[in-house]
C-alpha atoms as a PDB file:
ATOM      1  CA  UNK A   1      25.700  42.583  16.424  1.00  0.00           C
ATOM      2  CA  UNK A   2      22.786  43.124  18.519  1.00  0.00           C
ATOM      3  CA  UNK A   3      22.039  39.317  19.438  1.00  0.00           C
ATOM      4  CA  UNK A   4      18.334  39.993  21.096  1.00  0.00           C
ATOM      5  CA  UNK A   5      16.832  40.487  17.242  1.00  0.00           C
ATOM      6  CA  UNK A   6      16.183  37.172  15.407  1.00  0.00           C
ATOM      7  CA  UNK A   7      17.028  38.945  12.036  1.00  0.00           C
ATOM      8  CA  UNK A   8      20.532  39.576  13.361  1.00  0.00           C
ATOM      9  CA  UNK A   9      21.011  36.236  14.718  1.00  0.00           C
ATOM     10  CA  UNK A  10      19.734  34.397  11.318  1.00  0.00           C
ATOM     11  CA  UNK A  11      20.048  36.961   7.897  1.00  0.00           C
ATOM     12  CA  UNK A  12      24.201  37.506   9.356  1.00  0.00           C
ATOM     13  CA  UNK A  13      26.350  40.455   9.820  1.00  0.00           C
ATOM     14  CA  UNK A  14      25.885  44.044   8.022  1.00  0.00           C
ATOM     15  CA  UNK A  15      28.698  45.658   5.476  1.00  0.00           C
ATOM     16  CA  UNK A  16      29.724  47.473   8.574  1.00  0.00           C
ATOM     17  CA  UNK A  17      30.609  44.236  10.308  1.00  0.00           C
ATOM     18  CA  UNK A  18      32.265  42.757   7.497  1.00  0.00           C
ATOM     19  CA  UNK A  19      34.637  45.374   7.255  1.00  0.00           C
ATOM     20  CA  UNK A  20      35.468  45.107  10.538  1.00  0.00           C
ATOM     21  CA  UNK A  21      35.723  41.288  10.621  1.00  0.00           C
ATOM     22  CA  UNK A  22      38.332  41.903   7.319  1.00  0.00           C
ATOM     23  CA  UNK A  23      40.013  43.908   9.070  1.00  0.00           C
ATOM     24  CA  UNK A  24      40.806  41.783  12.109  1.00  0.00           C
ATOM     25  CA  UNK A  25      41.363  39.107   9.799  1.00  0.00           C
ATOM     26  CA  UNK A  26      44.319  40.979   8.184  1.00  0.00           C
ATOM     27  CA  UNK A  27      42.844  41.001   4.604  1.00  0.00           C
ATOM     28  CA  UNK A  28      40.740  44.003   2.522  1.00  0.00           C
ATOM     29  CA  UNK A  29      38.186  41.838   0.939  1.00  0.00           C
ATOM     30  CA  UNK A  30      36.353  38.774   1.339  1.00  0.00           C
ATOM     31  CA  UNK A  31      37.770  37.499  -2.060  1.00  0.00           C
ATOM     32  CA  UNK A  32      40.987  37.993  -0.633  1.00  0.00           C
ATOM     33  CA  UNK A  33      40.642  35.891   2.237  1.00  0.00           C
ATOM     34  CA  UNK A  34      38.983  32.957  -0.608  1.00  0.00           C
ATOM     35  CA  UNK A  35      42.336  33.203  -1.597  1.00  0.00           C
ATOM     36  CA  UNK A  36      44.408  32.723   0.976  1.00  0.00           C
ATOM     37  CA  UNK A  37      42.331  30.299   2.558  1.00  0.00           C
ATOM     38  CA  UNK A  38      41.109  27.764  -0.655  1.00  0.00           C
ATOM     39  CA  UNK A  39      44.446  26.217  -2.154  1.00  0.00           C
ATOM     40  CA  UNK A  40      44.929  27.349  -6.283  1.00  0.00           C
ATOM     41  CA  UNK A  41      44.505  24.010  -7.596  1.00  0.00           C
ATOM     42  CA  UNK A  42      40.663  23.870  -6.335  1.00  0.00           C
ATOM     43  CA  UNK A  43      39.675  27.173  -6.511  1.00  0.00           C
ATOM     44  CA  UNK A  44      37.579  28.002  -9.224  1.00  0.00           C
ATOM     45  CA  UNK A  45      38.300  30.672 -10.919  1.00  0.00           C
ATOM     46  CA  UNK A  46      35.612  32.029 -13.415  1.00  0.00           C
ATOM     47  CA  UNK A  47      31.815  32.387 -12.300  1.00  0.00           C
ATOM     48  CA  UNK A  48      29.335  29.334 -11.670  1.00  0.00           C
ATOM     49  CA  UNK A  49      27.143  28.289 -14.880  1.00  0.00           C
ATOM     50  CA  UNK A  50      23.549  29.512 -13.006  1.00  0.00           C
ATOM     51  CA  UNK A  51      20.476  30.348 -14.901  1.00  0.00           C
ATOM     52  CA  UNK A  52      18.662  33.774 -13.458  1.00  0.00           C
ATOM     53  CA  UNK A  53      16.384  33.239 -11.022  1.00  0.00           C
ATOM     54  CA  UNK A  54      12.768  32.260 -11.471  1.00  0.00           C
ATOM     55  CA  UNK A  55       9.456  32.511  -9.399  1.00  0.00           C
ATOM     56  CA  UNK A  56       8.440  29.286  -7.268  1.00  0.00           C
ATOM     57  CA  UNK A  57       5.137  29.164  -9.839  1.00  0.00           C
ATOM     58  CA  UNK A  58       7.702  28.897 -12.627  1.00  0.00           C
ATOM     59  CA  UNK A  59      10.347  26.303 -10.654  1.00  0.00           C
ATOM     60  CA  UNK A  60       7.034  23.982  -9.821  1.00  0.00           C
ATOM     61  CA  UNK A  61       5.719  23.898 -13.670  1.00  0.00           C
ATOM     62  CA  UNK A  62       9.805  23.082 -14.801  1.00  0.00           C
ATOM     63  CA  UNK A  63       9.560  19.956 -12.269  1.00  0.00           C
ATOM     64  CA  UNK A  64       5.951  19.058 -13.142  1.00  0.00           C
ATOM     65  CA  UNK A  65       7.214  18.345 -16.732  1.00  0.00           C
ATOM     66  CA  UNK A  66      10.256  16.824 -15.625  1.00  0.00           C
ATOM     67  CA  UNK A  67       8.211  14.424 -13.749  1.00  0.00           C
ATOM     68  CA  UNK A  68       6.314  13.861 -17.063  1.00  0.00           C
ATOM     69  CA  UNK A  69       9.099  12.484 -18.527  1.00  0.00           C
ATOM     70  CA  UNK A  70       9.609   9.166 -15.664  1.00  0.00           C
ATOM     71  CA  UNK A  71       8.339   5.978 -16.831  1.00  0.00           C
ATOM     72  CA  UNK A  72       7.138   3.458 -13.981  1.00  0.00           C
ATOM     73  CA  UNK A  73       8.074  -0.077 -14.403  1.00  0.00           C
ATOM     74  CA  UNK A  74       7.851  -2.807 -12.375  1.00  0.00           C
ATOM     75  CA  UNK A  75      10.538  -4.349 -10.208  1.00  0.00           C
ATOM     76  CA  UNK A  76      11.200  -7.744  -9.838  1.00  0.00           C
ATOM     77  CA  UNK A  77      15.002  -7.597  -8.390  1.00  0.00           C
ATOM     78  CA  UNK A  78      13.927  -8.230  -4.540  1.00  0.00           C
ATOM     79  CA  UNK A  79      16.667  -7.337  -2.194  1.00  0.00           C
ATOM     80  CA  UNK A  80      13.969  -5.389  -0.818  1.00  0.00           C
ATOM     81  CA  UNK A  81      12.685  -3.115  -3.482  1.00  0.00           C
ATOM     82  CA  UNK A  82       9.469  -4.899  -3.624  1.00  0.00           C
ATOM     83  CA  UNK A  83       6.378  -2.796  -4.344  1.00  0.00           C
ATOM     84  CA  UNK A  84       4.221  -1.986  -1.412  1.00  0.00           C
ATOM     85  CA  UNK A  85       1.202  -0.357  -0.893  1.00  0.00           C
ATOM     86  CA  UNK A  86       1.232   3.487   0.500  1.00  0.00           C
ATOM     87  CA  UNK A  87      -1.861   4.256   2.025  1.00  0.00           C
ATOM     88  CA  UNK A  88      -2.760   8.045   1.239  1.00  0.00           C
ATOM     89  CA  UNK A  89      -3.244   9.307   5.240  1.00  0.00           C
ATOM     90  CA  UNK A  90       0.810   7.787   5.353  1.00  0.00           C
ATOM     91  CA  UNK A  91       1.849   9.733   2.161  1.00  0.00           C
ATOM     92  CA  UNK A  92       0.055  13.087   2.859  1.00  0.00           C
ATOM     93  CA  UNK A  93       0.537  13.152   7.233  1.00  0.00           C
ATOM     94  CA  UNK A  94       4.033  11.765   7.404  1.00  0.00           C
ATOM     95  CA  UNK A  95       5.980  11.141   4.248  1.00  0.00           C
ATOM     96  CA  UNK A  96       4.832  14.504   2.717  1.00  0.00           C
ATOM     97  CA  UNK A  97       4.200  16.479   6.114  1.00  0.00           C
ATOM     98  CA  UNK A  98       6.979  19.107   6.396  1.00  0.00           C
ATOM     99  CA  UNK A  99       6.649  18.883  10.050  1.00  0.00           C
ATOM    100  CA  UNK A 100       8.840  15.364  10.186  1.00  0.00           C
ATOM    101  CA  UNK A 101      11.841  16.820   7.671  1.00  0.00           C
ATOM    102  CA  UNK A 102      11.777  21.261   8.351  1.00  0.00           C
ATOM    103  CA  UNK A 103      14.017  22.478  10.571  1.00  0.00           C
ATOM    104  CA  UNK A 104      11.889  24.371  13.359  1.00  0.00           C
ATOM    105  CA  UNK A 105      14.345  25.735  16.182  1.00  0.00           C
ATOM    106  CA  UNK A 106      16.233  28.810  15.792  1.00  0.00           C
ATOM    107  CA  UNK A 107      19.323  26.733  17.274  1.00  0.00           C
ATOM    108  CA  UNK A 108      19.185  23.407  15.441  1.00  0.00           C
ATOM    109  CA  UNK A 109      19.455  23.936  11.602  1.00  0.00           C
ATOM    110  CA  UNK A 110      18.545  20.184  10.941  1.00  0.00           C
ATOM    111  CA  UNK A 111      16.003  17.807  10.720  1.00  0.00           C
ATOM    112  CA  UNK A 112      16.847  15.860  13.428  1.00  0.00           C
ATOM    113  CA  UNK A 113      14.350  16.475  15.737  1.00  0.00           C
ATOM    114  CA  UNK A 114      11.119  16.276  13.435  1.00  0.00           C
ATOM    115  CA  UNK A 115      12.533  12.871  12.330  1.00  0.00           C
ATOM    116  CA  UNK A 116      13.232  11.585  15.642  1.00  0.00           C
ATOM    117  CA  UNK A 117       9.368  12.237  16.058  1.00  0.00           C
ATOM    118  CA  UNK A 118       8.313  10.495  12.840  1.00  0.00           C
ATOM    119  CA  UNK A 119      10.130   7.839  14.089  1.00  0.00           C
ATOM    120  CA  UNK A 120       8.439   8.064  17.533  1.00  0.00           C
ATOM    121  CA  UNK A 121       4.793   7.582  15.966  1.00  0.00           C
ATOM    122  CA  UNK A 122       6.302   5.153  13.718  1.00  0.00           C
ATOM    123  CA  UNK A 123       7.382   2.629  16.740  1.00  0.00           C
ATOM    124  CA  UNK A 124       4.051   3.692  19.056  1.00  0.00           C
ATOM    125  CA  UNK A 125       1.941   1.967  15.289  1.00  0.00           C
ATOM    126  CA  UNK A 126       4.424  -0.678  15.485  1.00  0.00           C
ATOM    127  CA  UNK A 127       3.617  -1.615  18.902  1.00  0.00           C
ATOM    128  CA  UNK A 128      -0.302  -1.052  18.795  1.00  0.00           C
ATOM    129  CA  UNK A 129      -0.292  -3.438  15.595  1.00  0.00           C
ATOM    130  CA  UNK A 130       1.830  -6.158  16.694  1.00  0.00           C
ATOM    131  CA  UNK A 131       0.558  -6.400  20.227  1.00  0.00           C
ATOM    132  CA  UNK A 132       4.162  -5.061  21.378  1.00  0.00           C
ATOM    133  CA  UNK A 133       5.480  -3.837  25.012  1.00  0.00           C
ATOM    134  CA  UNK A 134       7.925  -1.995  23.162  1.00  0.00           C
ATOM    135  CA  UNK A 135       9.233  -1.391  19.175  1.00  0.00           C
ATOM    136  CA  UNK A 136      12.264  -0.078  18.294  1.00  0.00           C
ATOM    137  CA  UNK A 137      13.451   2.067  14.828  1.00  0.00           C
ATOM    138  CA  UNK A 138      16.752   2.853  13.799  1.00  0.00           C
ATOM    139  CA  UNK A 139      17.924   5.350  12.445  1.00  0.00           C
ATOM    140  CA  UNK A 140      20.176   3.996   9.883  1.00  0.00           C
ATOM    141  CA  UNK A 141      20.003   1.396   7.135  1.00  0.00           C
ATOM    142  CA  UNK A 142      18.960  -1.945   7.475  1.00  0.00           C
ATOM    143  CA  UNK A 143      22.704  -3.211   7.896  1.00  0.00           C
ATOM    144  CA  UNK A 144      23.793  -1.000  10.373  1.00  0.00           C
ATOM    145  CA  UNK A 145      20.532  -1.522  12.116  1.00  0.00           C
ATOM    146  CA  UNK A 146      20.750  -5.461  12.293  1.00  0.00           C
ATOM    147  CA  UNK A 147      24.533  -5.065  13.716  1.00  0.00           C
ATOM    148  CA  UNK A 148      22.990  -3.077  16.177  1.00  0.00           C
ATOM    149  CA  UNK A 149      20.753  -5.787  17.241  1.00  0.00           C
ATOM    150  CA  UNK A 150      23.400  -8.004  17.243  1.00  0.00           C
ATOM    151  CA  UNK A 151      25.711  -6.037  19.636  1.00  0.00           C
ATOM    152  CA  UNK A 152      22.641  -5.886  22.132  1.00  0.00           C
ATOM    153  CA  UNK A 153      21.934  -9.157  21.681  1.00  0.00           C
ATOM    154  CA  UNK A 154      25.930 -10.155  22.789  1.00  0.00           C
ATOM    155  CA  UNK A 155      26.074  -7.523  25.201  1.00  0.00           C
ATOM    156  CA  UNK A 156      23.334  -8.650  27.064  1.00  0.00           C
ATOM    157  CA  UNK A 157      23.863 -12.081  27.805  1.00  0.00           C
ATOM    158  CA  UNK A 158      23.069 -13.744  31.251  1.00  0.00           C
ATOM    159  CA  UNK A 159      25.723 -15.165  33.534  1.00  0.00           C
ATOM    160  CA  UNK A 160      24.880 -19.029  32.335  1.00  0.00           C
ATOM    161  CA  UNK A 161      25.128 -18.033  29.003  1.00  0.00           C
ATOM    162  CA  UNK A 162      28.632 -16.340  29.437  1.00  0.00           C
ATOM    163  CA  UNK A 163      29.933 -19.462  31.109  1.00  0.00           C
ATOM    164  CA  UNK A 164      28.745 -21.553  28.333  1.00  0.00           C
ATOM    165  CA  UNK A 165      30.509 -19.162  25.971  1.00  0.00           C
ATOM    166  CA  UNK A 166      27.396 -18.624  24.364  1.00  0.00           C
ATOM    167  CA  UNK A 167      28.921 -16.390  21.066  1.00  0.00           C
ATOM    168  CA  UNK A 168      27.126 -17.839  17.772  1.00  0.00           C
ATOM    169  CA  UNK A 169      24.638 -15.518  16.187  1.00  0.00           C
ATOM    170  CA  UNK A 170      21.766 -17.299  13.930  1.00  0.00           C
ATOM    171  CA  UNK A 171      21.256 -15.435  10.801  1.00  0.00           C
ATOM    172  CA  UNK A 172      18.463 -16.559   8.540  1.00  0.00           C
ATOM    173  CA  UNK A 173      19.902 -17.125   4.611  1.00  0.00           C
ATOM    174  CA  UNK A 174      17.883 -14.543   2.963  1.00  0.00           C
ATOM    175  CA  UNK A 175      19.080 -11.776   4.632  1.00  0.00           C
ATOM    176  CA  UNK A 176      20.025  -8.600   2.492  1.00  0.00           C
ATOM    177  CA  UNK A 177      23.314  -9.179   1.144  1.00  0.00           C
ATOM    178  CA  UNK A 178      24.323  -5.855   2.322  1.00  0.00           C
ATOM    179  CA  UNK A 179      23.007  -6.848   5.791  1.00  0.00           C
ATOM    180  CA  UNK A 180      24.954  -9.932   6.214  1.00  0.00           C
ATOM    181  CA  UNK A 181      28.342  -7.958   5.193  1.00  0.00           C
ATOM    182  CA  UNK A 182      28.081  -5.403   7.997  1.00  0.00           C
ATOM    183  CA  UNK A 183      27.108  -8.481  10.201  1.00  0.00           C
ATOM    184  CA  UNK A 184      29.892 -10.095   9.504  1.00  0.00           C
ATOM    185  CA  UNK A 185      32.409  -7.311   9.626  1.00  0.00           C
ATOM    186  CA  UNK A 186      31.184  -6.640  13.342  1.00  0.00           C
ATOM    187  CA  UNK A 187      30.741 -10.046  14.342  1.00  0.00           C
ATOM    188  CA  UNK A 188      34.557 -10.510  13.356  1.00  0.00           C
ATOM    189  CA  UNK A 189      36.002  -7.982  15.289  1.00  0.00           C
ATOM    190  CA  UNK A 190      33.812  -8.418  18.572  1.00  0.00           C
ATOM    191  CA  UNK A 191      34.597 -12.514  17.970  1.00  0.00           C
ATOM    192  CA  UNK A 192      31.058 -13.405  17.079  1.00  0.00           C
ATOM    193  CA  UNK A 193      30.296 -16.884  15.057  1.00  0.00           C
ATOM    194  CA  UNK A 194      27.689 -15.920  12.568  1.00  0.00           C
ATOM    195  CA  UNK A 195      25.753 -19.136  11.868  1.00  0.00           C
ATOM    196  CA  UNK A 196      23.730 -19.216   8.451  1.00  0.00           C
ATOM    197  CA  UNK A 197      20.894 -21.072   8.053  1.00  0.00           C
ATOM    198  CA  UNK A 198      17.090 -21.630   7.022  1.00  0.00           C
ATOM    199  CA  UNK A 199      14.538 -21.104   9.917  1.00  0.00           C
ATOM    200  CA  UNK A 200      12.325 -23.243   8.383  1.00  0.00           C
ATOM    201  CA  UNK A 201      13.967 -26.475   8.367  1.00  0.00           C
ATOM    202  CA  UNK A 202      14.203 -26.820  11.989  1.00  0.00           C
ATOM    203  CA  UNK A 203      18.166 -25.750  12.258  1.00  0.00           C
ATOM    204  CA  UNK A 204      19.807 -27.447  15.749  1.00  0.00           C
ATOM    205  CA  UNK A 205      19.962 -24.653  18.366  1.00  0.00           C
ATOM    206  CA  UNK A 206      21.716 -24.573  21.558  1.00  0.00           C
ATOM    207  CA  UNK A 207      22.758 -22.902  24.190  1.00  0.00           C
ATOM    208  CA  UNK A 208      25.722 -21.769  22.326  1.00  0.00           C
ATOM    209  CA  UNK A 209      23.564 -19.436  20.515  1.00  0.00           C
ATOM    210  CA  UNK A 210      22.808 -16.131  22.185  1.00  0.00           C
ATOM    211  CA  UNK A 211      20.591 -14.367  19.031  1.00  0.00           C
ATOM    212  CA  UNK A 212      18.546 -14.943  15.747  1.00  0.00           C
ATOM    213  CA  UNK A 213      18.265 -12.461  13.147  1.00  0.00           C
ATOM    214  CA  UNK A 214      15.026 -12.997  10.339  1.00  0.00           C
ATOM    215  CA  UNK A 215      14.559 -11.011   7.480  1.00  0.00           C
ATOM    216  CA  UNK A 216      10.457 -10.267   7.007  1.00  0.00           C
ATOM    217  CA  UNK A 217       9.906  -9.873   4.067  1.00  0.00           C
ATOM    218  CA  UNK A 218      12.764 -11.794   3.078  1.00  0.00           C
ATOM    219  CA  UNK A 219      15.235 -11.542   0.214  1.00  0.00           C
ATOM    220  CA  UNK A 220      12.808 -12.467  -2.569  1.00  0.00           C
ATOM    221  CA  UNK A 221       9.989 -10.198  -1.237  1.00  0.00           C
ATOM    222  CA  UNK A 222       7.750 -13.413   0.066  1.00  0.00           C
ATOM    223  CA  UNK A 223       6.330 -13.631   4.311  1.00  0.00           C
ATOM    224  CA  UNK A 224       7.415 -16.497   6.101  1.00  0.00           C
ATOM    225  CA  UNK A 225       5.686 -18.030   8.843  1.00  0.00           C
ATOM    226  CA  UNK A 226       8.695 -18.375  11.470  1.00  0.00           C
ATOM    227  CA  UNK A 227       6.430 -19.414  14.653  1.00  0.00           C
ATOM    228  CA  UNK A 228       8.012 -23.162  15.039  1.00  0.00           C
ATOM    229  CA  UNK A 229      11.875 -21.431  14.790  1.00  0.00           C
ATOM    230  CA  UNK A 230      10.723 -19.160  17.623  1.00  0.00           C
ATOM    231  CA  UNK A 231       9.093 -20.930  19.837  1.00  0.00           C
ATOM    232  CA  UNK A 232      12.698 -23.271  19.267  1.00  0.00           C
ATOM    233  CA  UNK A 233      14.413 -20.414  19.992  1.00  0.00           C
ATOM    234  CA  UNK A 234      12.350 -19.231  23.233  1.00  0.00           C
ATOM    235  CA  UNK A 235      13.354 -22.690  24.576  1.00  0.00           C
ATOM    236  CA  UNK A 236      16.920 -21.965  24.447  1.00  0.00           C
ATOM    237  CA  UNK A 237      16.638 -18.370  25.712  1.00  0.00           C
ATOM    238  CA  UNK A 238      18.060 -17.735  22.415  1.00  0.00           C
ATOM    239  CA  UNK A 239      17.342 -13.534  21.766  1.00  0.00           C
ATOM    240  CA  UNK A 240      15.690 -13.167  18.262  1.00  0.00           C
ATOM    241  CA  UNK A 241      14.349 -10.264  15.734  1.00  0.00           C
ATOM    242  CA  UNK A 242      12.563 -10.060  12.874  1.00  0.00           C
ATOM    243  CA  UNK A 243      14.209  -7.250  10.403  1.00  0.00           C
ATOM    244  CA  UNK A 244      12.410  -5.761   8.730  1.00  0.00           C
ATOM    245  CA  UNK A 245      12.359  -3.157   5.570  1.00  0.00           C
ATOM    246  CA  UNK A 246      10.520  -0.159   7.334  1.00  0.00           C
ATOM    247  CA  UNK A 247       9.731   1.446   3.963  1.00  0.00           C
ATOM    248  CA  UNK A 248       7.396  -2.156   3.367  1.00  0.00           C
ATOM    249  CA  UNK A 249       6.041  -1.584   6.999  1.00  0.00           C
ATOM    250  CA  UNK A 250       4.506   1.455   5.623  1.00  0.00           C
END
């Protein structure tokens, strides 16, 4: 295989090349070495059910009636699946820009990189609109990205606040139910206290307390204002974040 052309490299070896491959393999046919490599039980055995192929004009009217066929109601179950509003230069230059999700380097066959740089512009609007030094933006869901708060949080903790064995975690009641199980699993295991309770009624913090976590919006879709709870919390050096739903940031 002549690895200078980029149709070599990508479209894959020639009938020549297979043969030879085969042949080094120990088998005469690439069905052959199916079978001997894919156990009996899970091999299937007759041909897949696939319709002949059609043109892209043809595939595009098939999914324009499809989409006919969706009714839109509206939700009222929270838990973050509140409706927002999706301004159209956000739809058309980042949720529907190819640029953020095709894969565009002959050596990474992923979308890695274009989302790393969605994510990029998404944090540099965070920042601008907030009045930030810095935003951050996971890359996973909500839970995973609240327990990695946490473990920041904990692993970051001053000398004073080591001494004081400073290891309860303030978590605001209508967090995500999903967010306060993955909390809780991690918080187990690295011997965290997670401490439950509403920001707005004042809650008794301490130097025992090393970090806050907020949900905003919260559970039932609704903005609190949490300025008294962090200005609390500033007083005891207490490390705090507001989670947030970044599809409702949008």
């Amino acid at each position: 295989m002549t690895l200078t052309n980029f149709s070599d490299r990508h479209i894959g070896i020639n009938q020549t090349q297979e043969k030879e491959m085969l042949s080094q393999i120990g088998v005469s046919s690439l069905d052959q070495l199916i079978e001997k490599t894919i156990p009996k039980d899970i091999l299937i055995q007759e041909d897949l059910d696939i319709s002949e192929a059609i043109s892209e004009y043809q595939v595009l009217n098939q999914l324009k009636a499809l989409s006919k066929e969706n009714k839109t109601y509206k939700t009222y179950i929270g838990f973050g699946y509140y409706n927002s509003i999706l301004p159209s230069p956000i739809q058309r230059n980042i949720l529907e820009n190819p640029g953020w999700y095709t894969a565009y380097t002959p050596y990474q066959a992923e979308i890695a990189q274009g989302r790393l740089e969605a994510l990029l512009n998404y944090q540099t609007i965070v920042s601008e609109l907030c009045s930030l030094p810095l935003a951050n933006a996971s890359l996973l869901d909500e839970g995973t990205a609240a327990c990695e708060a946490m473990t920041l949080f904990y692993g970051n903790l001053s000398k004073e606040q080591k001494a004081s064995n400073a290891n309860k975690l303030f978590v605001s009641f209508d967090v995500f139910p999903q967010t306060l199980g993955v909390l809780q699993t991690k918080a187990e295991a690295l011997g965290i206290e997670i401490v439950l309770g509403n920001p707005n009624e004042n809650p008794s913090l301490d130097s025992t307390y090393f970090g806050a976590i907020l949900q905003y919006p919260n559970l039932e879709g609704s903005i609190q204002d949490h300025s008294a709870f962090v200005e609390n919390a500033k007083k005891h050096e207490i490390q705090r974040t507001a989670h947030q739903k970044r599809k409702s940031n949008l």
